[in-house]
C-alpha atoms as a PDB file:
ATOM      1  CA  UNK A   1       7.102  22.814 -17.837  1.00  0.00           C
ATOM      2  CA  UNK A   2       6.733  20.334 -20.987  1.00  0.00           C
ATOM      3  CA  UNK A   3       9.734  17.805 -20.986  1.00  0.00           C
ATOM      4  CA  UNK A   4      10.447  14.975 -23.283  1.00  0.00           C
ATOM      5  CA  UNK A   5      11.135  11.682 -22.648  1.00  0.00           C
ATOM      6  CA  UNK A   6      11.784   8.203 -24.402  1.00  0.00           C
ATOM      7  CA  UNK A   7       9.864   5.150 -23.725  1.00  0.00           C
ATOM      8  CA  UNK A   8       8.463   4.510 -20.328  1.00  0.00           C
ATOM      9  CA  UNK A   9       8.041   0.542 -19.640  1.00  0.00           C
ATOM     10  CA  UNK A  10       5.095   0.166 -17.002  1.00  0.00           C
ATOM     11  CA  UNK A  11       5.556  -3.280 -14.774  1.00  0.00           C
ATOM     12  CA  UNK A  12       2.918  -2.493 -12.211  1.00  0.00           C
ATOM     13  CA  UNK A  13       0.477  -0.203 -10.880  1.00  0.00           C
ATOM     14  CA  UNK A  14      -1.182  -0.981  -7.835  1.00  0.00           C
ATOM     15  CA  UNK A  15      -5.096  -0.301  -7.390  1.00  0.00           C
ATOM     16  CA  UNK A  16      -4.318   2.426  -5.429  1.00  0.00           C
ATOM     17  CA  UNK A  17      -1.646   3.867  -7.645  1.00  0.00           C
ATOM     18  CA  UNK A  18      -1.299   6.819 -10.364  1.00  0.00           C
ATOM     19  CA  UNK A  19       1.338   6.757 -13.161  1.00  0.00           C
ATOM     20  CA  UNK A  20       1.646  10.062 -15.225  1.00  0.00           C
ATOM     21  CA  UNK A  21       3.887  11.718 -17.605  1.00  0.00           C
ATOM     22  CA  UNK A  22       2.897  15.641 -18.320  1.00  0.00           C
ATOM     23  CA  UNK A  23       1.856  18.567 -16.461  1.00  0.00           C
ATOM     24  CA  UNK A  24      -0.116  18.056 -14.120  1.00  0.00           C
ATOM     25  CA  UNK A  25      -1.982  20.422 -11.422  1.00  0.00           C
ATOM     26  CA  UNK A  26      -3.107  17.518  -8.813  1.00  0.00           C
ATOM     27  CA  UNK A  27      -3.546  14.486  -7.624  1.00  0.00           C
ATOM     28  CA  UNK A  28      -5.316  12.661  -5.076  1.00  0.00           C
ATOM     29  CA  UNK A  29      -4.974   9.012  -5.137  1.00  0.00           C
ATOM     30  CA  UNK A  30      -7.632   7.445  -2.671  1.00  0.00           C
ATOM     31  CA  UNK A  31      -7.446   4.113  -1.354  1.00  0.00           C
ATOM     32  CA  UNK A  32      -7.763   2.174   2.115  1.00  0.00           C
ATOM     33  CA  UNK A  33      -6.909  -1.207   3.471  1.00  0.00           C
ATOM     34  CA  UNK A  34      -6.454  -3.550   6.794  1.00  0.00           C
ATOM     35  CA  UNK A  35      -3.823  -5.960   7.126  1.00  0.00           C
ATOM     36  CA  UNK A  36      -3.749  -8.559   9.691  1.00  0.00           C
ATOM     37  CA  UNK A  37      -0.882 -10.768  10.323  1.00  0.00           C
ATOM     38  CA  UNK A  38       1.116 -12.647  13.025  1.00  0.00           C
ATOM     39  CA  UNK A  39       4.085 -12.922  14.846  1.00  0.00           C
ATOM     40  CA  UNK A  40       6.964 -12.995  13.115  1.00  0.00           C
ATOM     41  CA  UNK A  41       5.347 -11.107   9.830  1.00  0.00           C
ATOM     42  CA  UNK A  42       6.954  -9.002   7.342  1.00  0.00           C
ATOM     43  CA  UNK A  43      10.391  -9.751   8.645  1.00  0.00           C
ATOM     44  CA  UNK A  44      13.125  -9.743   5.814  1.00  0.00           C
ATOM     45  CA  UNK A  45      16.934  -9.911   5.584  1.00  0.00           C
ATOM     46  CA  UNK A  46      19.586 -12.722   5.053  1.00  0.00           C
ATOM     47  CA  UNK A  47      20.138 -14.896   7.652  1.00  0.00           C
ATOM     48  CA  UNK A  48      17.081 -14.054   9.547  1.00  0.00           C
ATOM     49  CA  UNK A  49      15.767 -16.700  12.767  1.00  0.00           C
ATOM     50  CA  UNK A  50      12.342 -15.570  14.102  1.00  0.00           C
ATOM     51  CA  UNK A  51      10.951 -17.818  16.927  1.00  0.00           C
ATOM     52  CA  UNK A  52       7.868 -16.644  18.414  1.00  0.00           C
ATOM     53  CA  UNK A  53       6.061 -19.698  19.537  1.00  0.00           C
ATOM     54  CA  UNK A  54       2.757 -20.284  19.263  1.00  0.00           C
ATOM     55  CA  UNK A  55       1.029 -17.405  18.052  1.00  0.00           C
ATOM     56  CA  UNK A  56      -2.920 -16.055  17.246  1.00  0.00           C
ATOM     57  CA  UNK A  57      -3.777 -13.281  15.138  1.00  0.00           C
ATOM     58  CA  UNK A  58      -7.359 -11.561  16.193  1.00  0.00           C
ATOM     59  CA  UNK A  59      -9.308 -10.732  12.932  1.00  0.00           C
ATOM     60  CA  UNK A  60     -11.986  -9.448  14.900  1.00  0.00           C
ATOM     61  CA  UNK A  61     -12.617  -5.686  14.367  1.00  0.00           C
ATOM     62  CA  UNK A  62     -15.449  -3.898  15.756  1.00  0.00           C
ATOM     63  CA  UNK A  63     -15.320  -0.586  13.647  1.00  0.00           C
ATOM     64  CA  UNK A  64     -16.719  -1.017  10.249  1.00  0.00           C
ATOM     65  CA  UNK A  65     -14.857   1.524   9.009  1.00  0.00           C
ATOM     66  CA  UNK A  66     -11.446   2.325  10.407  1.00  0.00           C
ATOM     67  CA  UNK A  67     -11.056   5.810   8.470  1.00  0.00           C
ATOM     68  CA  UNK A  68     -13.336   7.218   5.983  1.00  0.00           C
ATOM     69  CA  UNK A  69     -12.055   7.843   2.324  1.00  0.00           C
ATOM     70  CA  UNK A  70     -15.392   9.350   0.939  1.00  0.00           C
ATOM     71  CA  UNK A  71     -15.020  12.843  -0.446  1.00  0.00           C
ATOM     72  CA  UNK A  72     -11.270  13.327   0.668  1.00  0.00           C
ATOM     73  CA  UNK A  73     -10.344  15.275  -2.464  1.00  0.00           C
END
């Protein structure tokens, strides 16, 4: 269904991201990534005390390719 709108201000749109205004039928926005990090990662909040010593991240990864993205549609 058509709509109107006023101005749209774009900040960001990630690599993996879609932004659309309109009809649209679908949409398959592909993307993949790894994240390594260590003890006491992605911890947020006021206030917040993490202690977790000494601490080792392994980077090593054996599979080459965790999950395949190729012709998911």
């Amino acid at each position: 269904m058509p709509a109107i709108i006023g101005t749209a201000t774009i900040i960001n749109v990630s690599s993996g991201g879609i932004f659309n205004i309109g009809d649209v039928y679908q949409i398959h926005p592909v993307t993949e990534s790894k994240t390594f990090s260590g003890a006491g990662s992605f911890n947020y909040g006021h206030g917040l005390t993490v202690s977790s010593g000494i601490s080792h991240t392994n980077l090593f990864d054996e599979a080459r390719v965790s999950q395949e993205t190729i012709g998911t549609i």
